[in-house]
PDB file of N, CA and C in Angstrom:
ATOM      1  N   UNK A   1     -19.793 -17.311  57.045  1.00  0.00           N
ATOM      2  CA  UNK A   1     -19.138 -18.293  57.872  1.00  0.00           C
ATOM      3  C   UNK A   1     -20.127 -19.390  58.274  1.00  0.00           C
ATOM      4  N   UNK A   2     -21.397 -18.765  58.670  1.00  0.00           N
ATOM      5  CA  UNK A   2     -22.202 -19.761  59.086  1.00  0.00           C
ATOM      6  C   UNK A   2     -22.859 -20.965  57.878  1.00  0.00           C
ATOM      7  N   UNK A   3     -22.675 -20.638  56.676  1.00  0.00           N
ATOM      8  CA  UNK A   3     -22.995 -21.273  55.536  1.00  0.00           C
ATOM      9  C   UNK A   3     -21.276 -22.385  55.424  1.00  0.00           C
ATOM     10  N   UNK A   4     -20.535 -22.076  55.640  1.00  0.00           N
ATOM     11  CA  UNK A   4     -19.767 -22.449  55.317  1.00  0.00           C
ATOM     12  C   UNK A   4     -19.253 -24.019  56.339  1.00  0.00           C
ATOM     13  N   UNK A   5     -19.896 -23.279  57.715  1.00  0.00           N
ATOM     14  CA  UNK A   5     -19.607 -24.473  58.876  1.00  0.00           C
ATOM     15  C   UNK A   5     -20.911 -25.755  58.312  1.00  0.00           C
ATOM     16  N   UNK A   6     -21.997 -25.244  58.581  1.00  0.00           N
ATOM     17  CA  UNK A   6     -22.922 -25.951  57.834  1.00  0.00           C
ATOM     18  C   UNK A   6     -22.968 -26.926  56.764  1.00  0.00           C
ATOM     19  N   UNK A   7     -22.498 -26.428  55.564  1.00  0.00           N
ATOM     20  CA  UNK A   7     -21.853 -27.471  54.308  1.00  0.00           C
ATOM     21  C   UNK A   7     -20.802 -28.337  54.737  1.00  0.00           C
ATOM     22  N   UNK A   8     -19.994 -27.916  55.965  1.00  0.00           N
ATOM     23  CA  UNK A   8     -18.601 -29.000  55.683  1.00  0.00           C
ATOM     24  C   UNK A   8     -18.609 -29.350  57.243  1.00  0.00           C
ATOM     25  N   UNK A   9     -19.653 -29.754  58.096  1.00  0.00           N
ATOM     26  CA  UNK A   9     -19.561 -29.857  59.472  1.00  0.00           C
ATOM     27  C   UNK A   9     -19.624 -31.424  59.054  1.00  0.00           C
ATOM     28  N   UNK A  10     -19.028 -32.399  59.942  1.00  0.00           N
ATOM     29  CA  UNK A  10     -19.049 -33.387  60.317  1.00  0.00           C
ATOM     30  C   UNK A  10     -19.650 -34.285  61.335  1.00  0.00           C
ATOM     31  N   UNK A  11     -20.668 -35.498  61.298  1.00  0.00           N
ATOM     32  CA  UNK A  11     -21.942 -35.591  62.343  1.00  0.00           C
ATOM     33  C   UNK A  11     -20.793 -35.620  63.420  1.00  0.00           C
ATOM     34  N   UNK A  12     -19.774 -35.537  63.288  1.00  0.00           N
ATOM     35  CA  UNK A  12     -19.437 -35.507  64.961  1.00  0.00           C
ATOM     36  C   UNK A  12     -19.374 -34.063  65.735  1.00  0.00           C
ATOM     37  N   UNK A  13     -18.810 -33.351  64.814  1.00  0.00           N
ATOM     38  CA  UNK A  13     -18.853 -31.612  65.371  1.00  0.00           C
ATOM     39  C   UNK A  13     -19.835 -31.065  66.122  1.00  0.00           C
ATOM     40  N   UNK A  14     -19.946 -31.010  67.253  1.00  0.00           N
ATOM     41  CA  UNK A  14     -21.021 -30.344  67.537  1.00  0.00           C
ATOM     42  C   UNK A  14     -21.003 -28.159  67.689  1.00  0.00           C
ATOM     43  N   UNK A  15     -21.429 -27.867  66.966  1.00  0.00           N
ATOM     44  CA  UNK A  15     -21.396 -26.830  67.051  1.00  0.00           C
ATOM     45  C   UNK A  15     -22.535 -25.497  67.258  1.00  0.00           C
ATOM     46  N   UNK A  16     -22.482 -24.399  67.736  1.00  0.00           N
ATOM     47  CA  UNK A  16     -23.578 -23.639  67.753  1.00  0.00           C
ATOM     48  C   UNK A  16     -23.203 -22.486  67.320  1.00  0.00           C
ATOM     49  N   UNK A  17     -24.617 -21.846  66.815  1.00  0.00           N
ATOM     50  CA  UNK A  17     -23.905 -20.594  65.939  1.00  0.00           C
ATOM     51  C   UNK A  17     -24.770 -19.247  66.978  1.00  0.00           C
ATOM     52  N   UNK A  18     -24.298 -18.269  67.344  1.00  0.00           N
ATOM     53  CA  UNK A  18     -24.815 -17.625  67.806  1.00  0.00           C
ATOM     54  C   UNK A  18     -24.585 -15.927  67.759  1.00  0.00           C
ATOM     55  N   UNK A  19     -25.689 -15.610  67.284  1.00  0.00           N
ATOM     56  CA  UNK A  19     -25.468 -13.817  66.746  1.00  0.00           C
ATOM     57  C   UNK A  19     -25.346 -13.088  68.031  1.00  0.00           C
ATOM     58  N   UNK A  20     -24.116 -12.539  68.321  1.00  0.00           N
ATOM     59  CA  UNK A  20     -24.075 -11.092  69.161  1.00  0.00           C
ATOM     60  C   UNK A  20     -24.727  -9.426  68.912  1.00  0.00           C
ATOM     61  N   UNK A  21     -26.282  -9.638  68.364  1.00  0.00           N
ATOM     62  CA  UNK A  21     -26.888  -8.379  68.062  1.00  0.00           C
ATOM     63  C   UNK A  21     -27.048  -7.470  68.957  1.00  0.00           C
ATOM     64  N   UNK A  22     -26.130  -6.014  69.164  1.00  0.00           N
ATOM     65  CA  UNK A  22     -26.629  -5.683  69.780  1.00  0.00           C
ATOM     66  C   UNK A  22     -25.607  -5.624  70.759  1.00  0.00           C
ATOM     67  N   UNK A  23     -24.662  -6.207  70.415  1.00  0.00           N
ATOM     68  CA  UNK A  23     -22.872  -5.726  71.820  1.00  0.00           C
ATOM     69  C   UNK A  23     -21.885  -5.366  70.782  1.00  0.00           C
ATOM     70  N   UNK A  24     -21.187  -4.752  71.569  1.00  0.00           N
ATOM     71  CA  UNK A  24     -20.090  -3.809  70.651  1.00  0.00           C
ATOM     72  C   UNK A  24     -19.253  -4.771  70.096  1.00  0.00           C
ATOM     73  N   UNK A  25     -18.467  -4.266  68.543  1.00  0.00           N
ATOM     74  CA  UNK A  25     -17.998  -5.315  68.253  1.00  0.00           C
ATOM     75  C   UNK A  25     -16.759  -5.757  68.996  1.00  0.00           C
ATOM     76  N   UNK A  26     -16.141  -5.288  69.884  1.00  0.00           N
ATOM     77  CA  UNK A  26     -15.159  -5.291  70.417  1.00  0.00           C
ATOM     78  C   UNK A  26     -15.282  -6.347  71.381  1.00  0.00           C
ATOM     79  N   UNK A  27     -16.321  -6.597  72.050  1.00  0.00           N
ATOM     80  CA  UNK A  27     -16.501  -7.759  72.950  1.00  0.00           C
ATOM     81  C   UNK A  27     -17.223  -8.878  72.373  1.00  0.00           C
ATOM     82  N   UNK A  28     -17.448  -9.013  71.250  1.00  0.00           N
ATOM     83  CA  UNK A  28     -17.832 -10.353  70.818  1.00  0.00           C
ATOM     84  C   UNK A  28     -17.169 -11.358  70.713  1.00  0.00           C
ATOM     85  N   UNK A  29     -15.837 -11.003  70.724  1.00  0.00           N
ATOM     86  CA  UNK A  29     -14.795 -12.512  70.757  1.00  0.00           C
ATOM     87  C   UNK A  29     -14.980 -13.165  72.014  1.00  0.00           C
ATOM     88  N   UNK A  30     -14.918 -12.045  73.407  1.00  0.00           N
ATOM     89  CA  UNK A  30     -14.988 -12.407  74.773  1.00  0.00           C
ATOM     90  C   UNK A  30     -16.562 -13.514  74.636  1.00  0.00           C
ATOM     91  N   UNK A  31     -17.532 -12.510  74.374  1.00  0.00           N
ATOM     92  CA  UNK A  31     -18.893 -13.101  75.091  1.00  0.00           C
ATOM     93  C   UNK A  31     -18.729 -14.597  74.213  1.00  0.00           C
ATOM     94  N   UNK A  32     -18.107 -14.455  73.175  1.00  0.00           N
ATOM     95  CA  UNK A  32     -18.517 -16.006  71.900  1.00  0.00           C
ATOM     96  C   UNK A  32     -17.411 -17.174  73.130  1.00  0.00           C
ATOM     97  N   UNK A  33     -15.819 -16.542  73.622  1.00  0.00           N
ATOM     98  CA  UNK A  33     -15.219 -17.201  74.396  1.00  0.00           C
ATOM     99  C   UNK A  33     -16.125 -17.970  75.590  1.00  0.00           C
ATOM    100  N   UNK A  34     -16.458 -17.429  76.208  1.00  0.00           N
ATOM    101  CA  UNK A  34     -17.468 -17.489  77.490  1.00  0.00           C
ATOM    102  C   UNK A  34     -18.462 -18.560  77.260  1.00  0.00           C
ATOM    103  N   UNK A  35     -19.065 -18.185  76.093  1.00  0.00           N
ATOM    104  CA  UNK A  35     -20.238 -19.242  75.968  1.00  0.00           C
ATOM    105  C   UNK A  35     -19.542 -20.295  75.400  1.00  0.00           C
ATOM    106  N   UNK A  36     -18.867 -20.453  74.775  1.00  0.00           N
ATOM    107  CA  UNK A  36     -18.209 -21.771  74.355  1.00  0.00           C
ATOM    108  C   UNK A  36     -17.384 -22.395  75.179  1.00  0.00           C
ATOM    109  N   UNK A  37     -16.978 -21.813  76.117  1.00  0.00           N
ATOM    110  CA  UNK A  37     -16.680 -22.087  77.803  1.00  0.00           C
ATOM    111  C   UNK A  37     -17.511 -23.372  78.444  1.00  0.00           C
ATOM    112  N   UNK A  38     -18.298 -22.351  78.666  1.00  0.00           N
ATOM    113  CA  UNK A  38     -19.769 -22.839  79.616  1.00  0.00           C
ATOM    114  C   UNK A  38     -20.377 -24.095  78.308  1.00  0.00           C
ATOM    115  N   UNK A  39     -20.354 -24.356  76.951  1.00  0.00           N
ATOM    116  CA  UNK A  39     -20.826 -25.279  76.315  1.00  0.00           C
ATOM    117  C   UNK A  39     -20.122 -26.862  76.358  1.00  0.00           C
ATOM    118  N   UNK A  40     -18.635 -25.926  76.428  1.00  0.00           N
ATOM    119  CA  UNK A  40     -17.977 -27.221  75.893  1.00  0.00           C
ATOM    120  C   UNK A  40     -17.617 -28.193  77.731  1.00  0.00           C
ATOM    121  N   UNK A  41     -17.930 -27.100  78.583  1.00  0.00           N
ATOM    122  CA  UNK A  41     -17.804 -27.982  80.079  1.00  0.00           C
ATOM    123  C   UNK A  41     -19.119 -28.365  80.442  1.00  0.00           C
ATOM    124  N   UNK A  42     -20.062 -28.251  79.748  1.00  0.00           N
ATOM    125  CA  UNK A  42     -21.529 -28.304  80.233  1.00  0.00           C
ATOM    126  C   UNK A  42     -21.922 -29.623  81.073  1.00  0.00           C
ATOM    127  N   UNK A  43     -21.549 -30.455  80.489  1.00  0.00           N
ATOM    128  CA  UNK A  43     -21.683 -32.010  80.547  1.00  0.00           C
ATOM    129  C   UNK A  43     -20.985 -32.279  82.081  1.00  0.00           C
ATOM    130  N   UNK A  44     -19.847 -31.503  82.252  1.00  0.00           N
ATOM    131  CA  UNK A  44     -18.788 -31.729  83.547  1.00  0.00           C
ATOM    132  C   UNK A  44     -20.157 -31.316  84.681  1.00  0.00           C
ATOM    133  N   UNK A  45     -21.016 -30.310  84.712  1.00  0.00           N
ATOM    134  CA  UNK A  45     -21.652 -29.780  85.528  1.00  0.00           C
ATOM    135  C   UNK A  45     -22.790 -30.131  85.682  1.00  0.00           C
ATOM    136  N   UNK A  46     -23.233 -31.128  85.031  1.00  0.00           N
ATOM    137  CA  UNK A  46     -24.788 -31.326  84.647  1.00  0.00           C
ATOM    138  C   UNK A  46     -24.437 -32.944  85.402  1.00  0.00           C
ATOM    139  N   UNK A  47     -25.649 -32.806  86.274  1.00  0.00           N
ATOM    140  CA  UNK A  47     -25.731 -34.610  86.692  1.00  0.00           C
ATOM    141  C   UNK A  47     -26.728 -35.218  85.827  1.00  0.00           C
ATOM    142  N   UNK A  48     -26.459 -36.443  85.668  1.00  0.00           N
ATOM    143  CA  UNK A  48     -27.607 -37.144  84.946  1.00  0.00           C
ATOM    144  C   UNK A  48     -29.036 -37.295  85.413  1.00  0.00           C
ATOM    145  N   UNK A  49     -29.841 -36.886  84.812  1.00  0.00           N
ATOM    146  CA  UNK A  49     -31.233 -37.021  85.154  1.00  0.00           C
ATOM    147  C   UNK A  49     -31.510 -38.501  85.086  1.00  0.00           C
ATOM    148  N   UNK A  50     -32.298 -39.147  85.982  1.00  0.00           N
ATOM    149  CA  UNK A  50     -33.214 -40.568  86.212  1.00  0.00           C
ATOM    150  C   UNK A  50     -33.622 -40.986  84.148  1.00  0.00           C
ATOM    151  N   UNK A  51     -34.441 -40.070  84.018  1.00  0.00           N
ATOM    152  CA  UNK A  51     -34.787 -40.356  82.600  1.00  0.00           C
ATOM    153  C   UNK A  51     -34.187 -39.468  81.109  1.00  0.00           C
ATOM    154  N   UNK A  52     -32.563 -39.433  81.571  1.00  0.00           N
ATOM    155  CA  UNK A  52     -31.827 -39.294  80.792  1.00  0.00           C
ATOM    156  C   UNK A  52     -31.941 -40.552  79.631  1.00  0.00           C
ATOM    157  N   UNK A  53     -31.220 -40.130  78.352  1.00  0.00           N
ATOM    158  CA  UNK A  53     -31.111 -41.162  77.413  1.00  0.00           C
ATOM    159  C   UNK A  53     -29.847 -42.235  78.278  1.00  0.00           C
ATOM    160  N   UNK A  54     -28.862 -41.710  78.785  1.00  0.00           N
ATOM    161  CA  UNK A  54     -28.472 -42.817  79.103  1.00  0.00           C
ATOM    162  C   UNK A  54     -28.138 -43.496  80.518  1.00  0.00           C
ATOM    163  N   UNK A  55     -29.102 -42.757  81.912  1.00  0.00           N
ATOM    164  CA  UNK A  55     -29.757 -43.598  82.423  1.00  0.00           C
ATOM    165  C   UNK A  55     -30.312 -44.386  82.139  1.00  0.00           C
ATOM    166  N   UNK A  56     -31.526 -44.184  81.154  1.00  0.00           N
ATOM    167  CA  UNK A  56     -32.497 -45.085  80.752  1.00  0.00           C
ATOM    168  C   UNK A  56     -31.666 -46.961  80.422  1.00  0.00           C
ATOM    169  N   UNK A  57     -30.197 -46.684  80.240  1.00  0.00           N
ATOM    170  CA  UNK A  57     -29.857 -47.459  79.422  1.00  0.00           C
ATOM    171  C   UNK A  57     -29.074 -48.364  80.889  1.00  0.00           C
ATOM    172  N   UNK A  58     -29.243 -47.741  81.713  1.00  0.00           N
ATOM    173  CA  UNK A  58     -28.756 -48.867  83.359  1.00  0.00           C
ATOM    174  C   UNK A  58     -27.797 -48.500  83.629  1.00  0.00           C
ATOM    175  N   UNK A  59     -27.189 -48.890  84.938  1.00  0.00           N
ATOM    176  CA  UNK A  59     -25.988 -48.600  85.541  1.00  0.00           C
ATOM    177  C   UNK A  59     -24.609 -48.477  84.774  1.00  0.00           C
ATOM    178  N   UNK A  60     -24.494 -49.467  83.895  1.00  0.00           N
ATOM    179  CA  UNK A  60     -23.164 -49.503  83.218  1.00  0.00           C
ATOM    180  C   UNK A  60     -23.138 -48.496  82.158  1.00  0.00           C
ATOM    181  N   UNK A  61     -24.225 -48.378  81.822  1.00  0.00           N
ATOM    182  CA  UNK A  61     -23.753 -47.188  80.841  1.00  0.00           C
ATOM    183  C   UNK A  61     -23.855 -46.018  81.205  1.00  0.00           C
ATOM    184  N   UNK A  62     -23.982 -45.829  83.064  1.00  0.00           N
ATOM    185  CA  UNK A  62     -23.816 -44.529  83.361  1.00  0.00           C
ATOM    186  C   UNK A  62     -22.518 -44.582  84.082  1.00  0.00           C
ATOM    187  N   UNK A  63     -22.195 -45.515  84.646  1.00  0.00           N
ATOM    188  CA  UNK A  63     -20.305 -45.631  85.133  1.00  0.00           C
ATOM    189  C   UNK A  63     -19.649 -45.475  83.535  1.00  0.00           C
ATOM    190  N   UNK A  64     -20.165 -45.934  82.221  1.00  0.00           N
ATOM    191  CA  UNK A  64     -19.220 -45.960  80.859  1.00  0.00           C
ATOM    192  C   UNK A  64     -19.284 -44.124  80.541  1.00  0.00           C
ATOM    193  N   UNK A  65     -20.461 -43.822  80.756  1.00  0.00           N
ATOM    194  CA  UNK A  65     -20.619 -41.915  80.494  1.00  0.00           C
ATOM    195  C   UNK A  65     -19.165 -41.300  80.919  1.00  0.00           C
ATOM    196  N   UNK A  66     -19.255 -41.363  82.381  1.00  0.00           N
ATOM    197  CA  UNK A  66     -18.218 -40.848  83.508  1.00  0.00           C
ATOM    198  C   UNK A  66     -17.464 -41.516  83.393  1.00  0.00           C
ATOM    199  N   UNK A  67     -16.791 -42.163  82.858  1.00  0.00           N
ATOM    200  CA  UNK A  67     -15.605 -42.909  82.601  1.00  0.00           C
ATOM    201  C   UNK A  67     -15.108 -42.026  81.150  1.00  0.00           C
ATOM    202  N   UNK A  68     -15.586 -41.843  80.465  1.00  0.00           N
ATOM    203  CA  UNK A  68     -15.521 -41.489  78.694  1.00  0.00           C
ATOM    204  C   UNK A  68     -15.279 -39.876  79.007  1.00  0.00           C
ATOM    205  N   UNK A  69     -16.115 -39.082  79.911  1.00  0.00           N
ATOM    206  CA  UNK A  69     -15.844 -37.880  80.243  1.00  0.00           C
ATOM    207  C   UNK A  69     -14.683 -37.833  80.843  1.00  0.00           C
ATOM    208  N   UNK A  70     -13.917 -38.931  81.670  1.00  0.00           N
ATOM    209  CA  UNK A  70     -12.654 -38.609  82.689  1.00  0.00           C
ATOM    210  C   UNK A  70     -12.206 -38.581  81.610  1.00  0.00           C
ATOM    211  N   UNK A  71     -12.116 -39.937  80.928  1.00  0.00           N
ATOM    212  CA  UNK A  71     -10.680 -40.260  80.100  1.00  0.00           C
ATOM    213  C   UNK A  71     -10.544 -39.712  78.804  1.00  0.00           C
ATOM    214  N   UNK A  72     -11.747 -39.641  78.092  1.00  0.00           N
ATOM    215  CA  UNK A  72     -11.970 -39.106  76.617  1.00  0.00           C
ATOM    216  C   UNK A  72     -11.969 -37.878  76.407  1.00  0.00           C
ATOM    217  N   UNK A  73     -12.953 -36.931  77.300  1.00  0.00           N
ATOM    218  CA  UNK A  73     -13.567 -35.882  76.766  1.00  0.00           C
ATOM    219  C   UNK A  73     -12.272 -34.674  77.473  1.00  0.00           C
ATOM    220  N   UNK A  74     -12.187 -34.922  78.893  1.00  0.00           N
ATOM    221  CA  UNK A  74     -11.789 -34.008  79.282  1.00  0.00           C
ATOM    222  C   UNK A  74     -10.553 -34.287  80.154  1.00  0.00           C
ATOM    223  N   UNK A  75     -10.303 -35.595  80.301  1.00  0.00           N
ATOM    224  CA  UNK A  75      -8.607 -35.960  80.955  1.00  0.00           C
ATOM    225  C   UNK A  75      -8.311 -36.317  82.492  1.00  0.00           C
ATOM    226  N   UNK A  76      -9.495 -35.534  83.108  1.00  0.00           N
ATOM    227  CA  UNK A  76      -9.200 -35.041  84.670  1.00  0.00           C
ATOM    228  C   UNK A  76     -10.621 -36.238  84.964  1.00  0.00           C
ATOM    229  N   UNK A  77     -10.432 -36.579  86.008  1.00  0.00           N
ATOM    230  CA  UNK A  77     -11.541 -37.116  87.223  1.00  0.00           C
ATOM    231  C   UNK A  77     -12.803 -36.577  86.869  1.00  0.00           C
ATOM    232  N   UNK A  78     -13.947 -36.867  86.365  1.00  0.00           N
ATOM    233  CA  UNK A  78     -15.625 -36.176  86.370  1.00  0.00           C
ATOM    234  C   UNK A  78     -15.625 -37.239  87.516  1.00  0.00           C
ATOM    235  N   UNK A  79     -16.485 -36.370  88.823  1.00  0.00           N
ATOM    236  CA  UNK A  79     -17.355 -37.238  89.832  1.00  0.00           C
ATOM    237  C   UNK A  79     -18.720 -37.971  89.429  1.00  0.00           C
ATOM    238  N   UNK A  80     -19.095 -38.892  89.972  1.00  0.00           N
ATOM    239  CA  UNK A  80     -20.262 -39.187  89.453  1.00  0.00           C
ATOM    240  C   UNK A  80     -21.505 -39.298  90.790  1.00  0.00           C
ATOM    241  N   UNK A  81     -20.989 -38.510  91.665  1.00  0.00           N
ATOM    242  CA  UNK A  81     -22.015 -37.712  92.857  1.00  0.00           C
ATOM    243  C   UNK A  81     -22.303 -36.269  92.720  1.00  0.00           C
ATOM    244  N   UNK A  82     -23.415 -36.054  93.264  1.00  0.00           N
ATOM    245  CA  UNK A  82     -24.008 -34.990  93.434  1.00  0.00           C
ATOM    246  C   UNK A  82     -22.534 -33.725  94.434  1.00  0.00           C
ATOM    247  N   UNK A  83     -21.805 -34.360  95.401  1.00  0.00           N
ATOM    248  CA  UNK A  83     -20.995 -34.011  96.025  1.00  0.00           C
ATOM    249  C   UNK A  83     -19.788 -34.349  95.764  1.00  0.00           C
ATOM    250  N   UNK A  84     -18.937 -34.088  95.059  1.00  0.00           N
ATOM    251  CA  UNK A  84     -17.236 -34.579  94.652  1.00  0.00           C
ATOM    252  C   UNK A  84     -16.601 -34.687  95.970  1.00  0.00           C
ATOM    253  N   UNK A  85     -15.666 -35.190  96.644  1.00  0.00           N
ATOM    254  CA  UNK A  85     -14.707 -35.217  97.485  1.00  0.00           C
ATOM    255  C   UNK A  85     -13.187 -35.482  96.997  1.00  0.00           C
ATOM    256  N   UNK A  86     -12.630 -35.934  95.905  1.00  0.00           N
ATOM    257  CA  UNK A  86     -11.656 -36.238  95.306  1.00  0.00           C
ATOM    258  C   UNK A  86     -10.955 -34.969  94.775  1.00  0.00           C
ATOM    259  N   UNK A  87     -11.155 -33.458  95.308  1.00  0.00           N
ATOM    260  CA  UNK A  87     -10.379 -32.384  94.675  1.00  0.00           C
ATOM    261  C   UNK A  87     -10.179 -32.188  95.935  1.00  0.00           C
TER     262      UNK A  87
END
């Protein structure tokens, strides 16, 4: 499978491949669920660092980030404070 994502992934796909060595096979769908959970919201939870790539790039392209995350990525409101008040 992992040969297969590899040959036909597209630069937009972002994907990660990750071996469950070592948990029963019965819960590997869960733990693979979980982490692809926590991957694909990562961005929702993470504030921008000062010397992020696109801090670096000035104010507007950090209101365009949080704008692209509301409307593009994920549909709902991303805050762009450390503290949300809008839920």
């Amino acid at each position: 499978m992992e040969d297969i994502i590899k040959a036909n992934a597209t630069p937009t796909l972002d994907y990660r491949i990750k071996r469950f060595d070592g948990t029963y096979y019965m819960t590997q769908p869960i733990l693979a669920t979980a982490y692809g959970i926590e991957l694909l919201f990562n961005d929702y939870h993470q504030v921008l660092k000062p010397d992020s790539e696109i801090s670096r790039q000035g104010p507007q392209a950090i209101l365009d980030h949080y704008q692209y995350l509301s409307e593009e990525k994920y549909g709902f409101y991303v805050c762009k404070k450390l503290k949300c008040s809008r839920f």
